[in-house]
C-alpha atoms as a PDB file:
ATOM      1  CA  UNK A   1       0.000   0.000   0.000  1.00  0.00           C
ATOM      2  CA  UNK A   2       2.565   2.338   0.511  1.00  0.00           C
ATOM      3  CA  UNK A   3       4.847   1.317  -1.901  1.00  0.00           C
ATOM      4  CA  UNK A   4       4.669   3.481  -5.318  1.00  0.00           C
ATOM      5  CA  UNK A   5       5.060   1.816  -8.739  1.00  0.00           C
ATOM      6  CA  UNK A   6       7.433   4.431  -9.912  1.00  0.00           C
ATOM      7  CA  UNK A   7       9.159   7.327  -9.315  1.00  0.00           C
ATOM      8  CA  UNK A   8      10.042  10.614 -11.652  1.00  0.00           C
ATOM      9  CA  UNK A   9      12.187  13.708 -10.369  1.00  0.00           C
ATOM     10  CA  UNK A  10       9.157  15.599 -11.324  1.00  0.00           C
ATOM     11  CA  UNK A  11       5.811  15.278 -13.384  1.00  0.00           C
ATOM     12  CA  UNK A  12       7.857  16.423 -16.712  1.00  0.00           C
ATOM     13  CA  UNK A  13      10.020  13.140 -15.911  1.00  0.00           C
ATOM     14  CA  UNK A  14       7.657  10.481 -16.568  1.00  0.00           C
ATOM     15  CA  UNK A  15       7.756   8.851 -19.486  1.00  0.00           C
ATOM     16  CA  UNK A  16       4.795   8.743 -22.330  1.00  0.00           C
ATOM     17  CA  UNK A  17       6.071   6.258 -23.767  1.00  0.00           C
ATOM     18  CA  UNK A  18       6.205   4.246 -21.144  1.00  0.00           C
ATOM     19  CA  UNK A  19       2.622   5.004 -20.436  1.00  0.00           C
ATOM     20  CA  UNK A  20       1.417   4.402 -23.576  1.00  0.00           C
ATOM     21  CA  UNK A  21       3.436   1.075 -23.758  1.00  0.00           C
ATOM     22  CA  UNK A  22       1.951  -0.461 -20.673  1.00  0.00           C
ATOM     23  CA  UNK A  23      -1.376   0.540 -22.025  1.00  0.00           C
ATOM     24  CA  UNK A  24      -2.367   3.147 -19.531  1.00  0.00           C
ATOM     25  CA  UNK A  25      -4.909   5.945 -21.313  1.00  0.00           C
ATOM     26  CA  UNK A  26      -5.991   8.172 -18.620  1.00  0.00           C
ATOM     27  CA  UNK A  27      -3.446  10.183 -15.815  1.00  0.00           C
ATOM     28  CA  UNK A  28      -4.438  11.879 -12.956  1.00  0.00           C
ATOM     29  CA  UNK A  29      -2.480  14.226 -11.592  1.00  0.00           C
ATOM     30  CA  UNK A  30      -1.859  16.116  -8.677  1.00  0.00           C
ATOM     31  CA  UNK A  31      -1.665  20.027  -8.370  1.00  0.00           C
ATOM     32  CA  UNK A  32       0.502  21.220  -5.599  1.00  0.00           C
ATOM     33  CA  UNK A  33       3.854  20.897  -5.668  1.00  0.00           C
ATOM     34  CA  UNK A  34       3.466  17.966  -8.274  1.00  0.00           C
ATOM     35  CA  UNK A  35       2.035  20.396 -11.432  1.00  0.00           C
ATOM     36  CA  UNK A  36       2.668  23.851  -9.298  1.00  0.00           C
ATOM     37  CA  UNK A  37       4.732  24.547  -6.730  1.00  0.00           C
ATOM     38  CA  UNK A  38       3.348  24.741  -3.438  1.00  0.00           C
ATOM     39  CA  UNK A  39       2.598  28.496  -3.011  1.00  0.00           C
ATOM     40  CA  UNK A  40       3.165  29.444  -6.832  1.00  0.00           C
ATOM     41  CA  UNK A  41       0.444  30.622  -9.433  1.00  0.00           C
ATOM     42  CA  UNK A  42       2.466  29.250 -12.567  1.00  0.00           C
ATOM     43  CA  UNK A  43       3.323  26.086 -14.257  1.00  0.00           C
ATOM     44  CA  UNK A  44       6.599  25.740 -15.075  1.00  0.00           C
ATOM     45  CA  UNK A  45       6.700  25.357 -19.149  1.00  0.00           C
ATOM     46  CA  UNK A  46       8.111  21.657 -19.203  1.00  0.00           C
ATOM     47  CA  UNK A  47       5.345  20.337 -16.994  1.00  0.00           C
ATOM     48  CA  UNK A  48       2.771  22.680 -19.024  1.00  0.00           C
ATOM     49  CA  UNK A  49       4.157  21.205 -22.314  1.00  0.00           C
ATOM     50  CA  UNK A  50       3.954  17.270 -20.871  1.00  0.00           C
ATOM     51  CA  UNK A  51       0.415  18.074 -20.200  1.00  0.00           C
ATOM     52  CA  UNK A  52       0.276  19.168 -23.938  1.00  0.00           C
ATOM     53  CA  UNK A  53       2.202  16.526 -25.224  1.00  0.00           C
ATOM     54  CA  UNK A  54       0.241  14.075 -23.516  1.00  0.00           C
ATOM     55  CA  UNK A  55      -3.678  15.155 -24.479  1.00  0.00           C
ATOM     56  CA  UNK A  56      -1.920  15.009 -28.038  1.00  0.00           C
ATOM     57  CA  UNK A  57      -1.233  11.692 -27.822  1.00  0.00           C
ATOM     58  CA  UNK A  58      -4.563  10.920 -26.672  1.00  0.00           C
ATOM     59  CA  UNK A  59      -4.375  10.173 -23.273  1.00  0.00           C
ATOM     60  CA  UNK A  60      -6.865  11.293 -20.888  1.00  0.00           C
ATOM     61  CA  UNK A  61      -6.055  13.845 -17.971  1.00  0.00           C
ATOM     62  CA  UNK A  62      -7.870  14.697 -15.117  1.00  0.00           C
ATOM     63  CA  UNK A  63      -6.134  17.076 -12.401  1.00  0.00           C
ATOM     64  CA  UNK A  64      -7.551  15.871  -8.348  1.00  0.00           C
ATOM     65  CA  UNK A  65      -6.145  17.746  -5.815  1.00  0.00           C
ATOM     66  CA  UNK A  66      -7.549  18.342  -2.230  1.00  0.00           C
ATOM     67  CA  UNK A  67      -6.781  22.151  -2.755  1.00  0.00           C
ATOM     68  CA  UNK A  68      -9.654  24.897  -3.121  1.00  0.00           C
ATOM     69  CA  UNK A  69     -12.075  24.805  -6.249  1.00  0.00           C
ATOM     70  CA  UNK A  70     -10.892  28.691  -7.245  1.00  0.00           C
ATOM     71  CA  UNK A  71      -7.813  27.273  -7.824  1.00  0.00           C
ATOM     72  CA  UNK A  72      -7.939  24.151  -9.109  1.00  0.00           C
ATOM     73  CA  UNK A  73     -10.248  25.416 -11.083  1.00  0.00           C
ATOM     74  CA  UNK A  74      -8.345  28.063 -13.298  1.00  0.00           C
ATOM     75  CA  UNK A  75      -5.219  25.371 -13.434  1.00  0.00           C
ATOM     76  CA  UNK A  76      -7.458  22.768 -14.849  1.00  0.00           C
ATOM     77  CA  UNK A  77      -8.904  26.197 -17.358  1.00  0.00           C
ATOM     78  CA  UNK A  78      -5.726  27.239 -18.295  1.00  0.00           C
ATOM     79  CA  UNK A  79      -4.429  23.582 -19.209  1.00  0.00           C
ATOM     80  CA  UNK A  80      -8.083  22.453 -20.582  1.00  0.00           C
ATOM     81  CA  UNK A  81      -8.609  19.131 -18.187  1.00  0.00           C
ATOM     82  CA  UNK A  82     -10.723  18.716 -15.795  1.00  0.00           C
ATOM     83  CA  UNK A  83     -10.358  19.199 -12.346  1.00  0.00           C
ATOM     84  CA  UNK A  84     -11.564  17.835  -8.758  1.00  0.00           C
ATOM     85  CA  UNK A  85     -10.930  19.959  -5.840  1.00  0.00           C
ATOM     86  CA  UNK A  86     -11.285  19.360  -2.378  1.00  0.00           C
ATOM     87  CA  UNK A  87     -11.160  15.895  -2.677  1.00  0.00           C
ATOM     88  CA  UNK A  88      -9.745  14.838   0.417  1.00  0.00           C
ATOM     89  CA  UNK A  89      -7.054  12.157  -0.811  1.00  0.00           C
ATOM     90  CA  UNK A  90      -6.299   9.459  -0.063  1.00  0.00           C
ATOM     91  CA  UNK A  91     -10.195   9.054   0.138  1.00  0.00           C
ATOM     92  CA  UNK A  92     -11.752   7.151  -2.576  1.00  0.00           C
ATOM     93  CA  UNK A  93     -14.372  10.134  -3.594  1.00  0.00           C
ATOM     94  CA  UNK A  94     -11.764  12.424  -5.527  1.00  0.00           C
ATOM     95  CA  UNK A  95     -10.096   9.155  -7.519  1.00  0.00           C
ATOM     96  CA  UNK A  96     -13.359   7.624  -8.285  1.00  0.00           C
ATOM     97  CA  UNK A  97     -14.809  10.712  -9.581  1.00  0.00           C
ATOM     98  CA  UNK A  98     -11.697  11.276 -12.103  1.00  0.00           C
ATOM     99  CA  UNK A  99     -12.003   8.107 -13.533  1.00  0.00           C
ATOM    100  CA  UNK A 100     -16.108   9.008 -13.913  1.00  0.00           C
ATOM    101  CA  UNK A 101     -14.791  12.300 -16.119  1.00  0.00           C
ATOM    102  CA  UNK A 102     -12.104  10.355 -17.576  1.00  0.00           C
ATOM    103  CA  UNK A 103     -13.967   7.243 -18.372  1.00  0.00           C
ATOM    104  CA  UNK A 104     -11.325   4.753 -18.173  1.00  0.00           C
ATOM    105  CA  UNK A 105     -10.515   1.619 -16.517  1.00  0.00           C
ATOM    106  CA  UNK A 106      -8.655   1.337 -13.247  1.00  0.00           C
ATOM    107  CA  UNK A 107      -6.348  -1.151 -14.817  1.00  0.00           C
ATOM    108  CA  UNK A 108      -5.838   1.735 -17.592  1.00  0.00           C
ATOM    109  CA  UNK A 109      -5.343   4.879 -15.074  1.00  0.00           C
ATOM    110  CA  UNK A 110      -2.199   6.417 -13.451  1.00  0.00           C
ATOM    111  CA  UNK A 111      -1.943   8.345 -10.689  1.00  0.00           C
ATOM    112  CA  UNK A 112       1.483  11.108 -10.728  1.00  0.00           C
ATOM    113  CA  UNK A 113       1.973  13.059  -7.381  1.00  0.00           C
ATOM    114  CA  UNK A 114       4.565  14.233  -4.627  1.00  0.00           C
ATOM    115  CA  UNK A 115       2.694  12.611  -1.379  1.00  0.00           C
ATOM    116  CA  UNK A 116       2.889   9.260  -0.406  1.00  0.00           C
ATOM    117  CA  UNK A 117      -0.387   9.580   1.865  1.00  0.00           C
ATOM    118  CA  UNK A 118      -2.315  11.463  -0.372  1.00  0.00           C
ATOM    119  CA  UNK A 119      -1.329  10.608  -4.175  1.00  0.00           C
ATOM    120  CA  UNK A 120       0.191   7.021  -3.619  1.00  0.00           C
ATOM    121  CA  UNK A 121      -2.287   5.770  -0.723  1.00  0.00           C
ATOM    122  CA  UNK A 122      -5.315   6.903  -2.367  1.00  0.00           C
ATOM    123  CA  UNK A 123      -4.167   5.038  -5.773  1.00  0.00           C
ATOM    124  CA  UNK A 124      -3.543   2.115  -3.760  1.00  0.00           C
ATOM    125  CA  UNK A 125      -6.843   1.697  -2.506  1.00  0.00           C
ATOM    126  CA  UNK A 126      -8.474   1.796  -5.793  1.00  0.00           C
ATOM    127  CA  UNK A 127      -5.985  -0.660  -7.532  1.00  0.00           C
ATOM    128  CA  UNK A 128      -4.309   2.299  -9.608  1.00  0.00           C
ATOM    129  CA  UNK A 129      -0.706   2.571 -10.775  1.00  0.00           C
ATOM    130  CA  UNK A 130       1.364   4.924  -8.628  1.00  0.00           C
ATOM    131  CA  UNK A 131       3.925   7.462  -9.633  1.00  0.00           C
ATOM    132  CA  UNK A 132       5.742   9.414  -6.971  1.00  0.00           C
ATOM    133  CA  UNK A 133       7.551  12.273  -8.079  1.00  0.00           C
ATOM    134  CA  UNK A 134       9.597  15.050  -5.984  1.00  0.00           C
ATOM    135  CA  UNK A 135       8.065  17.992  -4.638  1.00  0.00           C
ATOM    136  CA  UNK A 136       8.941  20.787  -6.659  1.00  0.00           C
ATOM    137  CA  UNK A 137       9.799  22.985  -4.028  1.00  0.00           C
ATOM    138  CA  UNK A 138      10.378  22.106  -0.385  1.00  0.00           C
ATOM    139  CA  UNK A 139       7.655  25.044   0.956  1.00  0.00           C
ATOM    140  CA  UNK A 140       4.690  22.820   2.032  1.00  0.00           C
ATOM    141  CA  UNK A 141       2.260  23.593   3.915  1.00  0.00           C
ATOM    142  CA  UNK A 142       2.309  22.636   7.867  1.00  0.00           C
ATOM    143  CA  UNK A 143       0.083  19.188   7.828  1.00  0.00           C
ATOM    144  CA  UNK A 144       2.167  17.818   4.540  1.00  0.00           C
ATOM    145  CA  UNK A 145       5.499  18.597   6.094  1.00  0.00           C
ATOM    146  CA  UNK A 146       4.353  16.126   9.140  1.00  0.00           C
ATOM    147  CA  UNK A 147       3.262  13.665   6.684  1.00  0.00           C
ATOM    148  CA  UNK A 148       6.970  14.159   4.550  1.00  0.00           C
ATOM    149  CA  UNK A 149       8.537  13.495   7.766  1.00  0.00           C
ATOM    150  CA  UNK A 150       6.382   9.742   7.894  1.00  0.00           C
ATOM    151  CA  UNK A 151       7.422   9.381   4.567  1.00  0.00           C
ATOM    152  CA  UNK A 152      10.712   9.601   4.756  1.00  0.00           C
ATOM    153  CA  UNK A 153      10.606   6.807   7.066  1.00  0.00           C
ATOM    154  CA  UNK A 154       8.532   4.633   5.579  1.00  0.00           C
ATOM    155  CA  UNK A 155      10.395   5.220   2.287  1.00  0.00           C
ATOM    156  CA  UNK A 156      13.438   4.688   4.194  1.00  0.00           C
ATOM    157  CA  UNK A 157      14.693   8.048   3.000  1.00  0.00           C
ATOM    158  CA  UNK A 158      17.112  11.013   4.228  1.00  0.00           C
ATOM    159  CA  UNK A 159      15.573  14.435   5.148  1.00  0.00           C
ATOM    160  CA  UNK A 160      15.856  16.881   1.638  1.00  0.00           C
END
């Protein structure tokens, strides 16, 4: 359960091809800190361009994040996906709800985010692939820097 599939240095780091290969059509990603950094109003241009590069290649992509609607809301706008907010990962309601807009198959459906409790649990407990990438910055806000410091244990890793 708390072991991802995968890991990327950052959303822009995962590989379509890959993806595509292992026959997955529909990715949901996460917003802060996975797609924006944790505080920041813009996407970096890689991650912006993956997001383009993958609706051009057909795959499906649904943004769930257990941020406010307002702003989950004009990321999803500006990148033309939809978008679940307050969703309260890693319950079920925000996952199952993406796969409702995106109309694919669990076996079919990735999940791509920084938070091992949130993204990676909540993936788990609907059968979905897992990919864990880094937090694009280290700002977090005070409740996920508790949960960083379980992870790091759990992953077995050293303080960033």
């Amino acid at each position: 359960m708390f072991r991802p599939d995968g890991f990327a240095p950052r959303l822009s780091g995962v590989s379509l091809d890959d993806l595509s290969a292992r026959g997955f059509r529909g990715i949901i990603v996460d917003l802060d800190n996975t797609l924006v950094g944790y505080g920041q109003e813009h996407l970096a241009d890689l991650d912006r361009d993956w997001i383009a590069r993958a609706r051009d290649r057909g795959f499906r992509i649904c943004l769930v994040s257990n941020n406010f609607t307002e702003r989950v809301g004009r990321i999803s706008a500006e990148l033309g996906v939809p978008g679940i907010s307050s969703a309260l990962k890693p319950l079920p309601r925000g996952f199952l709800a993406a796969l409702r807009l995106l109309g694919t198959e669990r076996r079919e459906t990735v999940v791509v985010g920084d938070q091992l409790f949130t993204d990676v649990l909540g993936a788990k407990f609907l059968g979905l692939h897992a990919i864990l990438t880094e937090p694009i910055v280290a700002k977090d806000w005070l409740g996920t820097r508790v949960l960083r410091f379980l992870e790091r244990l759990v992953l077995g890793r050293k303080p960033t």
